[in-house]
C-alpha atoms as a PDB file:
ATOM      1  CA  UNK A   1      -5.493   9.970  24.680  1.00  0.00           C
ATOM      2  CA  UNK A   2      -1.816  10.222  24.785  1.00  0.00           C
ATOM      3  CA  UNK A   3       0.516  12.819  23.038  1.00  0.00           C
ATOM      4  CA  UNK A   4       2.058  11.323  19.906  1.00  0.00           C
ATOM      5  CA  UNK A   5       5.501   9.751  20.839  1.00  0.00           C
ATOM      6  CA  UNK A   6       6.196   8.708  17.361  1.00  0.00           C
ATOM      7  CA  UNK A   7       4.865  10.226  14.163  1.00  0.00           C
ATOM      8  CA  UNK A   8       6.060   9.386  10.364  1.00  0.00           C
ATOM      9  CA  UNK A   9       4.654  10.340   6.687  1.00  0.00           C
ATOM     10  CA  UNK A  10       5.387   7.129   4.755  1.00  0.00           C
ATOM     11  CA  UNK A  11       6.177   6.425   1.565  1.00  0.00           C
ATOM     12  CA  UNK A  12       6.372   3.036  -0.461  1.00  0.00           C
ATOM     13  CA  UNK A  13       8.883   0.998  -0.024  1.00  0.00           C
ATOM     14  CA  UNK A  14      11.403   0.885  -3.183  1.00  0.00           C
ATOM     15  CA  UNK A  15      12.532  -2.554  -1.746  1.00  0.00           C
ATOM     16  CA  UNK A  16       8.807  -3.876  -1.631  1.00  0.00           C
ATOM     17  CA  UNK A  17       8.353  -2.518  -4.949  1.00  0.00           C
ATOM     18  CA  UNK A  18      11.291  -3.940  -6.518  1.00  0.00           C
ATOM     19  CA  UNK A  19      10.791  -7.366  -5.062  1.00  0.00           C
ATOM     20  CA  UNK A  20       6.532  -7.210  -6.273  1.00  0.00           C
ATOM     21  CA  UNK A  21       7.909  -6.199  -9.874  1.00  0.00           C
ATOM     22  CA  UNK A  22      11.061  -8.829 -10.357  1.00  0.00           C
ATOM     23  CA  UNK A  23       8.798 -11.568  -8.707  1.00  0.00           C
ATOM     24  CA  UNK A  24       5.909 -10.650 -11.220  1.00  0.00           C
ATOM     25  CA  UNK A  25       8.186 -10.164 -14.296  1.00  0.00           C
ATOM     26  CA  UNK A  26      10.488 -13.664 -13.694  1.00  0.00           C
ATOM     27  CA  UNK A  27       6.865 -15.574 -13.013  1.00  0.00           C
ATOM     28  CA  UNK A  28       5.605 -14.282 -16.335  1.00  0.00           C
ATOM     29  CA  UNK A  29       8.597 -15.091 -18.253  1.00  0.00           C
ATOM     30  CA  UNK A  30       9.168 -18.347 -16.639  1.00  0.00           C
ATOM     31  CA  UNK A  31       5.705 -19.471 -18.194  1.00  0.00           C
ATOM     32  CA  UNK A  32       6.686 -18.301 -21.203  1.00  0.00           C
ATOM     33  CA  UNK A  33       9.963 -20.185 -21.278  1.00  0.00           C
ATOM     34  CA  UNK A  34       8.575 -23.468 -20.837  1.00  0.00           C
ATOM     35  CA  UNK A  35       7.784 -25.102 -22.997  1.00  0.00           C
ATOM     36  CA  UNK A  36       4.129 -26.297 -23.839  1.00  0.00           C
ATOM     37  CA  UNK A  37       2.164 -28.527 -26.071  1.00  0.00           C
ATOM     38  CA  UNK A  38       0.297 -26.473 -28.842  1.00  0.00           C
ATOM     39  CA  UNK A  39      -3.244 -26.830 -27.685  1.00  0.00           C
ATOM     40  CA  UNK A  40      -1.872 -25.168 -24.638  1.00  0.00           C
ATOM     41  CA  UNK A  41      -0.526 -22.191 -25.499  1.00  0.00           C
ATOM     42  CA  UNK A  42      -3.841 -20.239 -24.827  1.00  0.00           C
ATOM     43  CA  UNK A  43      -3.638 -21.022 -21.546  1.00  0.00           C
ATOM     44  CA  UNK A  44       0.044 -20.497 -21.136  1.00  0.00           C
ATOM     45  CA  UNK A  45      -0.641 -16.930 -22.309  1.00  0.00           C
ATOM     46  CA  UNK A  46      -3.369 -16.393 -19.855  1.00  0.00           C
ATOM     47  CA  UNK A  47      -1.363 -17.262 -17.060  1.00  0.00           C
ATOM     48  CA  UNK A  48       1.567 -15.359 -18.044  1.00  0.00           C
ATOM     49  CA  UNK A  49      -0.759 -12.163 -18.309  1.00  0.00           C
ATOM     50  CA  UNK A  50      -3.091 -13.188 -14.703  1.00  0.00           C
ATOM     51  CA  UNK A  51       1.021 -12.934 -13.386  1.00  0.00           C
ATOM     52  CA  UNK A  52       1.355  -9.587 -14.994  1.00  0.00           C
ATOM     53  CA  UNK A  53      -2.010  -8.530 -13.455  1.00  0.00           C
ATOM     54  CA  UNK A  54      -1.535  -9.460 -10.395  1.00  0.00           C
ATOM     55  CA  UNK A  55       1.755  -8.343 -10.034  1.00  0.00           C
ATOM     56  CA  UNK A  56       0.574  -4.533 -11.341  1.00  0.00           C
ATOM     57  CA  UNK A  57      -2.267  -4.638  -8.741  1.00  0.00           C
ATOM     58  CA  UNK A  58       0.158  -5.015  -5.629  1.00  0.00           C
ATOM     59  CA  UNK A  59       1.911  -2.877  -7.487  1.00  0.00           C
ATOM     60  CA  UNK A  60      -1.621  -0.124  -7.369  1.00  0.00           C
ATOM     61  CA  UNK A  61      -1.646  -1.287  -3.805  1.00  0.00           C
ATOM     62  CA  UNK A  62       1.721  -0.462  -2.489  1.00  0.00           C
ATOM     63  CA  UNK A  63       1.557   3.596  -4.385  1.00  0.00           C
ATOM     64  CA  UNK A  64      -1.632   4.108  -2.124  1.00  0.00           C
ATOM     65  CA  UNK A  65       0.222   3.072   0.859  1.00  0.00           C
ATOM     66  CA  UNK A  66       1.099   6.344   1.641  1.00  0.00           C
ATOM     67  CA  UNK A  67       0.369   9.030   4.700  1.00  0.00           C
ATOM     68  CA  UNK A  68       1.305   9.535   8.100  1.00  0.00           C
ATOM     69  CA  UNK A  69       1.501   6.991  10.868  1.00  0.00           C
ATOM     70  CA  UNK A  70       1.709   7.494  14.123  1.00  0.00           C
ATOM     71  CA  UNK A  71       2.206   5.998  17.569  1.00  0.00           C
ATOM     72  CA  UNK A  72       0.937   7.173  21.124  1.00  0.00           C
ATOM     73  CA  UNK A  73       2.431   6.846  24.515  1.00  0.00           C
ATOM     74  CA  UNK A  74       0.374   3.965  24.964  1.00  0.00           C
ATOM     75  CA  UNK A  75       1.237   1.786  22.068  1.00  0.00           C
ATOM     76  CA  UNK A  76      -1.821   2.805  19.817  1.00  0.00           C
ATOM     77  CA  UNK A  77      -1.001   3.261  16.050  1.00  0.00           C
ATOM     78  CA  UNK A  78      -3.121   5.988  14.091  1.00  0.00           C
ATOM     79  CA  UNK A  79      -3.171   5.405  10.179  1.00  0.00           C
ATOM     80  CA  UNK A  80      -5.501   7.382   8.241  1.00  0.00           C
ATOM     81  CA  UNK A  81      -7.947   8.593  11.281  1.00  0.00           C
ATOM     82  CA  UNK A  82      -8.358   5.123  12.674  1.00  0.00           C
ATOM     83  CA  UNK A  83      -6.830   3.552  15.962  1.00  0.00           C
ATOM     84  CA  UNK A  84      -5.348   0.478  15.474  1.00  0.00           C
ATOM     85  CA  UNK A  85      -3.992  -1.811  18.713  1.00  0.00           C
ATOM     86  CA  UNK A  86      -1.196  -4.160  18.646  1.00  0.00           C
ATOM     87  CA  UNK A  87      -2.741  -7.696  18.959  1.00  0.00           C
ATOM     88  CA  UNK A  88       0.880  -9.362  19.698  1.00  0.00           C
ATOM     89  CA  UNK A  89       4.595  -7.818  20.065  1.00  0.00           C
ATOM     90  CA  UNK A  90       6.617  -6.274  17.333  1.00  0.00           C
ATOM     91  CA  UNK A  91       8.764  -8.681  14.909  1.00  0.00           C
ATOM     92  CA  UNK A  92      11.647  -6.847  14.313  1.00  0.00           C
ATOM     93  CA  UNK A  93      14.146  -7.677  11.376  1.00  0.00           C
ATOM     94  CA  UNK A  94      17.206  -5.231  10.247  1.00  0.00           C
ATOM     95  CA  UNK A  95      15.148  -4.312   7.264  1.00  0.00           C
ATOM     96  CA  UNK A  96      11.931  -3.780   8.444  1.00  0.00           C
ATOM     97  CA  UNK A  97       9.043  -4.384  11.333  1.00  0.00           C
ATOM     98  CA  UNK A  98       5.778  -6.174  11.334  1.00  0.00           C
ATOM     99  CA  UNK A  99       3.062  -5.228  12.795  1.00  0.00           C
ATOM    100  CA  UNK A 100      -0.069  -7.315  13.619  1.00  0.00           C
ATOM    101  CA  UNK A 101      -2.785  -4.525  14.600  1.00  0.00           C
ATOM    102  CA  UNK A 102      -6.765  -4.714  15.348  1.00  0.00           C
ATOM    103  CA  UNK A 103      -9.147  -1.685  15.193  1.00  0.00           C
ATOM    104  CA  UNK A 104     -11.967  -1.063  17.152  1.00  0.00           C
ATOM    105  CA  UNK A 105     -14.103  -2.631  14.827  1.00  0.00           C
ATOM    106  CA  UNK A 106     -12.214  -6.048  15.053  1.00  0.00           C
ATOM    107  CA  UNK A 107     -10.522  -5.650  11.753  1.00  0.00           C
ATOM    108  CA  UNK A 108      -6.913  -7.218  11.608  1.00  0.00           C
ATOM    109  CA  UNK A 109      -4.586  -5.394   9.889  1.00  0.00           C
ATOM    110  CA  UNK A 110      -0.459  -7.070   9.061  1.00  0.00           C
ATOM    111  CA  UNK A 111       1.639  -4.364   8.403  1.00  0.00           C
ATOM    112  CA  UNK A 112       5.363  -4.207   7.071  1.00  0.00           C
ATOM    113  CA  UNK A 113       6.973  -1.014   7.849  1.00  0.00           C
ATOM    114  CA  UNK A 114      10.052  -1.202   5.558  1.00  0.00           C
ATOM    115  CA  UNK A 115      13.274   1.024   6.323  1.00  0.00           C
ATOM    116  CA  UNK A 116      12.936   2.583   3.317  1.00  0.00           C
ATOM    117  CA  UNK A 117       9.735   3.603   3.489  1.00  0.00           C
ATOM    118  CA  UNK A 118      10.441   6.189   6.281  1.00  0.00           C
ATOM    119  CA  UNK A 119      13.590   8.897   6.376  1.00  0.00           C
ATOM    120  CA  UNK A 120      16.381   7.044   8.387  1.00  0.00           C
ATOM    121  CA  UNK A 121      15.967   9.343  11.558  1.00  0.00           C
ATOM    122  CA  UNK A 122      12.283   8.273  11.420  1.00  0.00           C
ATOM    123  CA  UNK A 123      13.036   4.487  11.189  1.00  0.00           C
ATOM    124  CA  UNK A 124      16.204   5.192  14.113  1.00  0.00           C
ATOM    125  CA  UNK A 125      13.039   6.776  16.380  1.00  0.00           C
ATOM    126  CA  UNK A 126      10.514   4.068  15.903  1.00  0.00           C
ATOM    127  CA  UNK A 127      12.887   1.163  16.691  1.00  0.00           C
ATOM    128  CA  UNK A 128      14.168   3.331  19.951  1.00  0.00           C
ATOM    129  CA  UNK A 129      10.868   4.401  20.583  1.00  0.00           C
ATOM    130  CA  UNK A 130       9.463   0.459  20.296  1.00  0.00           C
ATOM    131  CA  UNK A 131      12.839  -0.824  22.499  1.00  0.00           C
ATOM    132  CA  UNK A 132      11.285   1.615  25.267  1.00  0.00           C
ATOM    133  CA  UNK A 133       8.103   0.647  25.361  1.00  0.00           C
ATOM    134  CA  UNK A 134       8.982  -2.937  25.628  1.00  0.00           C
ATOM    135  CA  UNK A 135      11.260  -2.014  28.762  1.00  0.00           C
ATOM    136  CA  UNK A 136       8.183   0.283  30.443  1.00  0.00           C
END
């Protein structure tokens, strides 16, 4: 195995967590502004609280996205003890990266590495370190 090229202890993403909690809060309150017939308003609440739910459980989801990441000379990612490959190129946007990976086991794995979830020099490496490897 190769030495670690890139390495990186991530955090969540305020962005992602901004955009899961204002999407979850103006769903909920949406429902609640329209309006409904009487006999309905049981069900109106239940959606309006399934939104809340759901939005709090992405929210769960995103907190235990943390811990280091890294990335070998030859294009292997390491997250949490277990080798994941990249099953097609990097799609870059100024914000973030995603990342379509595959263990050994077959499981696929779509990954967005935010720029906020990393220090800026770390987020500066990776797309450097990514440019490079496309060029080799």
């Amino acid at each position: 195995m190769n030495a670690v090229r890139w390495q990186c202890k991530l955090h969540p993403a305020r962005s992602a967590r901004l955009i899961n909690l204002l999407s979850g809060y103006c769903g909920a309150l949406l429902l609640i502004c329209f309006t409904w017939h009487a006999e309905w308003h049981g069900l109106q609440a239940l959606l309006s609280i399934a939104v809340l739910a759901e939005s709090w459980r992405n929210e769960r989801l995103l907190l235990r996205r943390c811990g280091e990441l890294t990335r070998d000379g030859d294009g292997v990612w390491c997250w949490q003890g277990v080798s994941w490959y990249t099953v097609c190129p990097e799609q870059w946007l100024p914000w973030g990266v995603l990342l379509t990976l595959r263990n050994a086991q077959g499981k696929r794995w779509r990954l967005w590495l935010m720029c906020d979830a990393m220090p800026s020099l770390a987020w500066r490496q990776l797309r450097a370190h990514c440019a490079l490897s496309k060029t080799a």
